[in-house]
Protein backbone atom coordinates (compact mmCIF):
# COMPACT_ATOMS: atom_id res chain seq x y z
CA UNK A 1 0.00 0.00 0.00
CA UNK A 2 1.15 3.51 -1.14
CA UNK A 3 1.28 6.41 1.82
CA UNK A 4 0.47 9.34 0.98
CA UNK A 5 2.36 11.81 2.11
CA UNK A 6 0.89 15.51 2.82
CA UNK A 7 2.41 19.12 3.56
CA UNK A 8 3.08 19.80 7.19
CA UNK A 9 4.01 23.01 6.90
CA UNK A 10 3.74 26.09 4.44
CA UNK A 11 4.76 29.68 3.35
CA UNK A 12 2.21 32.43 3.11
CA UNK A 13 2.37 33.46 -0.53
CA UNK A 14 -1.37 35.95 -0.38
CA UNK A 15 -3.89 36.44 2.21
CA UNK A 16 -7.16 37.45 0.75
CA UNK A 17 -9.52 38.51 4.03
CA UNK A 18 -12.50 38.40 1.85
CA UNK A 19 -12.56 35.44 0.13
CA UNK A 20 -12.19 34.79 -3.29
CA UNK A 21 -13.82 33.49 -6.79
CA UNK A 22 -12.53 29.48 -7.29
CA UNK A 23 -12.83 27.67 -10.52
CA UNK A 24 -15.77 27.04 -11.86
CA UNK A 25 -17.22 30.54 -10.70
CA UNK A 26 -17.31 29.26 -6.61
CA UNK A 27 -17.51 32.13 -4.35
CA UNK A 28 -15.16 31.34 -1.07
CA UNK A 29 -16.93 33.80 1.59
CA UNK A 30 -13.85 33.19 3.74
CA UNK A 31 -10.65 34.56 4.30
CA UNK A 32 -8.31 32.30 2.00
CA UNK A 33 -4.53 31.83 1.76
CA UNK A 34 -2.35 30.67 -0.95
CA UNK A 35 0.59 28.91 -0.13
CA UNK A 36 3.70 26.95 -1.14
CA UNK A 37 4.35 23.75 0.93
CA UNK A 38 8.01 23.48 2.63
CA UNK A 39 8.90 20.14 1.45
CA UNK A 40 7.28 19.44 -1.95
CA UNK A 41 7.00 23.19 -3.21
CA UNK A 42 2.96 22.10 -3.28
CA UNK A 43 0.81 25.00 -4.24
CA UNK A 44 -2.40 25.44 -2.19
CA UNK A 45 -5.02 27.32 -1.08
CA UNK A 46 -6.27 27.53 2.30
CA UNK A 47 -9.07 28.93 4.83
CA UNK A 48 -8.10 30.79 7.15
CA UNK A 49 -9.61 30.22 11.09
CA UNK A 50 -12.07 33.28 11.78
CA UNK A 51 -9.96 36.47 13.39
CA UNK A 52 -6.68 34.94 12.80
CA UNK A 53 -4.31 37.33 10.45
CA UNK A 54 -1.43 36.43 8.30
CA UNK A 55 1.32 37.78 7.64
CA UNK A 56 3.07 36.85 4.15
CA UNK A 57 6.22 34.72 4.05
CA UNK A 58 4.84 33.40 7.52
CA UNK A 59 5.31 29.86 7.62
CA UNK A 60 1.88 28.06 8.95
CA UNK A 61 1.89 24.23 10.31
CA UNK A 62 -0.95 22.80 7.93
CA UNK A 63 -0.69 19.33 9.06
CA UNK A 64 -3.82 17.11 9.63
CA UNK A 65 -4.22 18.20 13.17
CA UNK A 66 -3.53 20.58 15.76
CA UNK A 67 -3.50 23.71 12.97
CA UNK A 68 -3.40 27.09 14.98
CA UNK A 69 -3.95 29.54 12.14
CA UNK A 70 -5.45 27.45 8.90
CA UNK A 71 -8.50 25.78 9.08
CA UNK A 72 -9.00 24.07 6.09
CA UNK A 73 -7.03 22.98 2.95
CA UNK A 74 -8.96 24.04 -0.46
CA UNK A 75 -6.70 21.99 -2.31
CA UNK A 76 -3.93 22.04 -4.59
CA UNK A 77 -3.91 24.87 -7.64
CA UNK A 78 -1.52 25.46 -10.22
CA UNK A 79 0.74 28.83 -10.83
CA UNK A 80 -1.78 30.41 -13.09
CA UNK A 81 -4.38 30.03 -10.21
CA UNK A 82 -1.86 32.30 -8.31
CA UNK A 83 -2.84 35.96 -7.29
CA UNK A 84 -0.52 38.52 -8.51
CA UNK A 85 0.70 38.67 -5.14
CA UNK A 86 1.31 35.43 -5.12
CA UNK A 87 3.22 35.36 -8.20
CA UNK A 88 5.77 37.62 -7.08
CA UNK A 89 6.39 36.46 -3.78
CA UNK A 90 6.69 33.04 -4.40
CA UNK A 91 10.67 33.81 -5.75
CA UNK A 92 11.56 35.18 -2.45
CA UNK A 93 9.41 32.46 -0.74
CA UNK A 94 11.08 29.77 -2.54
CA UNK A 95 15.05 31.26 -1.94
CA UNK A 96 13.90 31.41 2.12
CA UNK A 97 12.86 27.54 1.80
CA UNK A 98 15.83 26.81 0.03
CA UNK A 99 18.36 28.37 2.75
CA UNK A 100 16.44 27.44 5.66
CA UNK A 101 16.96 23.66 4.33
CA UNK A 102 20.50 24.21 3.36
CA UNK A 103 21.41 20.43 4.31
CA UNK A 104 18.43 19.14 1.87
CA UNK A 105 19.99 20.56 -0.92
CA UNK A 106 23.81 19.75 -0.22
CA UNK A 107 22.34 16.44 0.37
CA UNK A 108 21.00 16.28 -3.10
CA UNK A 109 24.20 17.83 -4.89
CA UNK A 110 26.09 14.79 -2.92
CA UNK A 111 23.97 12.34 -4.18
CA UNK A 112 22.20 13.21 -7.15
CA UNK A 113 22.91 10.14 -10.03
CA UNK A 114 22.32 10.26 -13.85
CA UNK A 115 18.27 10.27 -14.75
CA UNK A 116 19.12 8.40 -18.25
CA UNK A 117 22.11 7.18 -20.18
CA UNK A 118 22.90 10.89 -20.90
CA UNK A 119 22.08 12.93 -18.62
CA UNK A 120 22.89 13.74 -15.10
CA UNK A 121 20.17 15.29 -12.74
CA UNK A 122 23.04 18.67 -12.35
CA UNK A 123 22.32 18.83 -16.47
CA UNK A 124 18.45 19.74 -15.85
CA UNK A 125 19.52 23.20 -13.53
CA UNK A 126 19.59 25.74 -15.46
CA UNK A 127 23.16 27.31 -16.53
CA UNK A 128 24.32 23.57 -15.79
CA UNK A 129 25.97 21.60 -18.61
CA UNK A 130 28.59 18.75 -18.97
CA UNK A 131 31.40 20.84 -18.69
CA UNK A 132 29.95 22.04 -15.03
CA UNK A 133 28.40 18.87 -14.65
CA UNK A 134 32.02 16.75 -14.59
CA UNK A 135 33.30 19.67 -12.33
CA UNK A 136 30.09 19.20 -9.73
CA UNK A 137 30.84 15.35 -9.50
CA UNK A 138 34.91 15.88 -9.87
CA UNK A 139 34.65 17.77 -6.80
CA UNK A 140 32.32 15.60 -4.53
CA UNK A 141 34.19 12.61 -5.58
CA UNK A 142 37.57 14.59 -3.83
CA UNK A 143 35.38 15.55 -0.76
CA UNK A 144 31.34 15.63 -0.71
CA UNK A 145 29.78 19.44 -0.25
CA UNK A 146 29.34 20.50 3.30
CA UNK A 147 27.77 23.83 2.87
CA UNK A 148 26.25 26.35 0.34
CA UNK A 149 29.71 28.22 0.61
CA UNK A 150 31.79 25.48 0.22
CA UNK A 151 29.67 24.26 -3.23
CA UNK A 152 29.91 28.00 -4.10
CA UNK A 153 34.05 28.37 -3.28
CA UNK A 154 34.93 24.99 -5.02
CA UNK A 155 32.69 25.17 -8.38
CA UNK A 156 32.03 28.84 -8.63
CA UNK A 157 28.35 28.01 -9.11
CA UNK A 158 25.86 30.16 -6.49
CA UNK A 159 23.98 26.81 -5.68
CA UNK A 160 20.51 28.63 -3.99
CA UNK A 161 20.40 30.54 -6.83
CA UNK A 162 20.66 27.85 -9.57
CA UNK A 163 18.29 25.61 -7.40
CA UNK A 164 15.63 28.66 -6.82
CA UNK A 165 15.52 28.70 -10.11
CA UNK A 166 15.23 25.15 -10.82
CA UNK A 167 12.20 25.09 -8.71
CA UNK A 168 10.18 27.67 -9.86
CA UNK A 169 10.86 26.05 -13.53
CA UNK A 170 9.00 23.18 -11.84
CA UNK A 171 6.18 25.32 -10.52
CA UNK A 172 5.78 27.16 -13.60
CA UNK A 173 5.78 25.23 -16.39
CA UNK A 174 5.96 21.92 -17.50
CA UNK A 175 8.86 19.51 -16.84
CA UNK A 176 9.40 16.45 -17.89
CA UNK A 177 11.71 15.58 -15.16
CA UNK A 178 11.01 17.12 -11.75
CA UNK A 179 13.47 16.76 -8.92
CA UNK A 180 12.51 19.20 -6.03
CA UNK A 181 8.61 19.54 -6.82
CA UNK A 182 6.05 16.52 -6.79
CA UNK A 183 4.78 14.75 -9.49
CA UNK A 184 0.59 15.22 -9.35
């Protein structure tokens, strides 16, 4: 049996006190938030619990119980569903995951393998090709990453920026091979 496995906790993206018009011409009475999930870059929309406020970039537990400030999960919506708001926070939200889970991502520049024959995973961030590529594993191979400075110092590549970036290629538009965001 597969286990599902949910958001626990999520970034304020837009806080709309009054509600908001859903697909299909639904009228949400409540205040709503949309959000981007810590661990799976998830996009959602939430209700908010009456009198609580907000703040954006505020991370909110949204776990199945116990939630202090949401009350209810909408569901999942894609980038277009986005406010404006929304849309241009979500960069800034995205670079605050990514530091905050420095360890996550030197994890994955330790281990990341090939995804076919001839490609590596470092070949789908963007500004990454072979010649980086061989210099990303060259340098792991002499003595695995330990920090974001230390990728930065030996490969001269700024590695929150180039993942950031990855991401929100994810979130945005359609990838054939995703490797921080979940496949829906």
């Amino acid at each position: 049996m597969i286990r599902r496995r949910y958001e626990e906790a999520a970034y304020v993206l837009d806080f709309l006190p009054r509600g908001k018009v859903r697909r299909g011409g639904e009228f949400v009475a409540e205040p709503v938030v949309q959000l981007v999930g810590e661990d799976f870059f998830t996009l959602l929309e939430a209700t908010v619990k009456p009198g609580v406020n907000v703040q954006l970039h505020e991370r909110v537990y949204i776990g199945r119980e116990g939630r202090d400030k949401v009350d209810r999960i909408l569901g999942r919506i894609s980038y277009e569903e986005l406010t404006a708001t929304a849309k241009a926070e979500l960069p800034a939200v995205v670079e605050k995951i990514v530091r905050s889970h420095e360890q996550r991502f030197i994890d994955f520049f330790n281990r990341a393998q090939p995804v076919t024959p001839k490609m590596h995973a470092f070949e789908l961030l963007p500004g990454i090709g072979k010649k980086f590529m061989w210099q990303i594993v060259e340098q792991r191979e002499k003595k695995p990453f330990e920090s974001f400075e230390d990728f930065h110092k030996r490969t001269s590549i700024d590695p929150v920026k180039t993942v950031v970036k990855r991401i929100l290629e994810e979130l945005t538009t359609e990838q054939k091979y995703k490797i921080f965001t979940r496949h829906f």
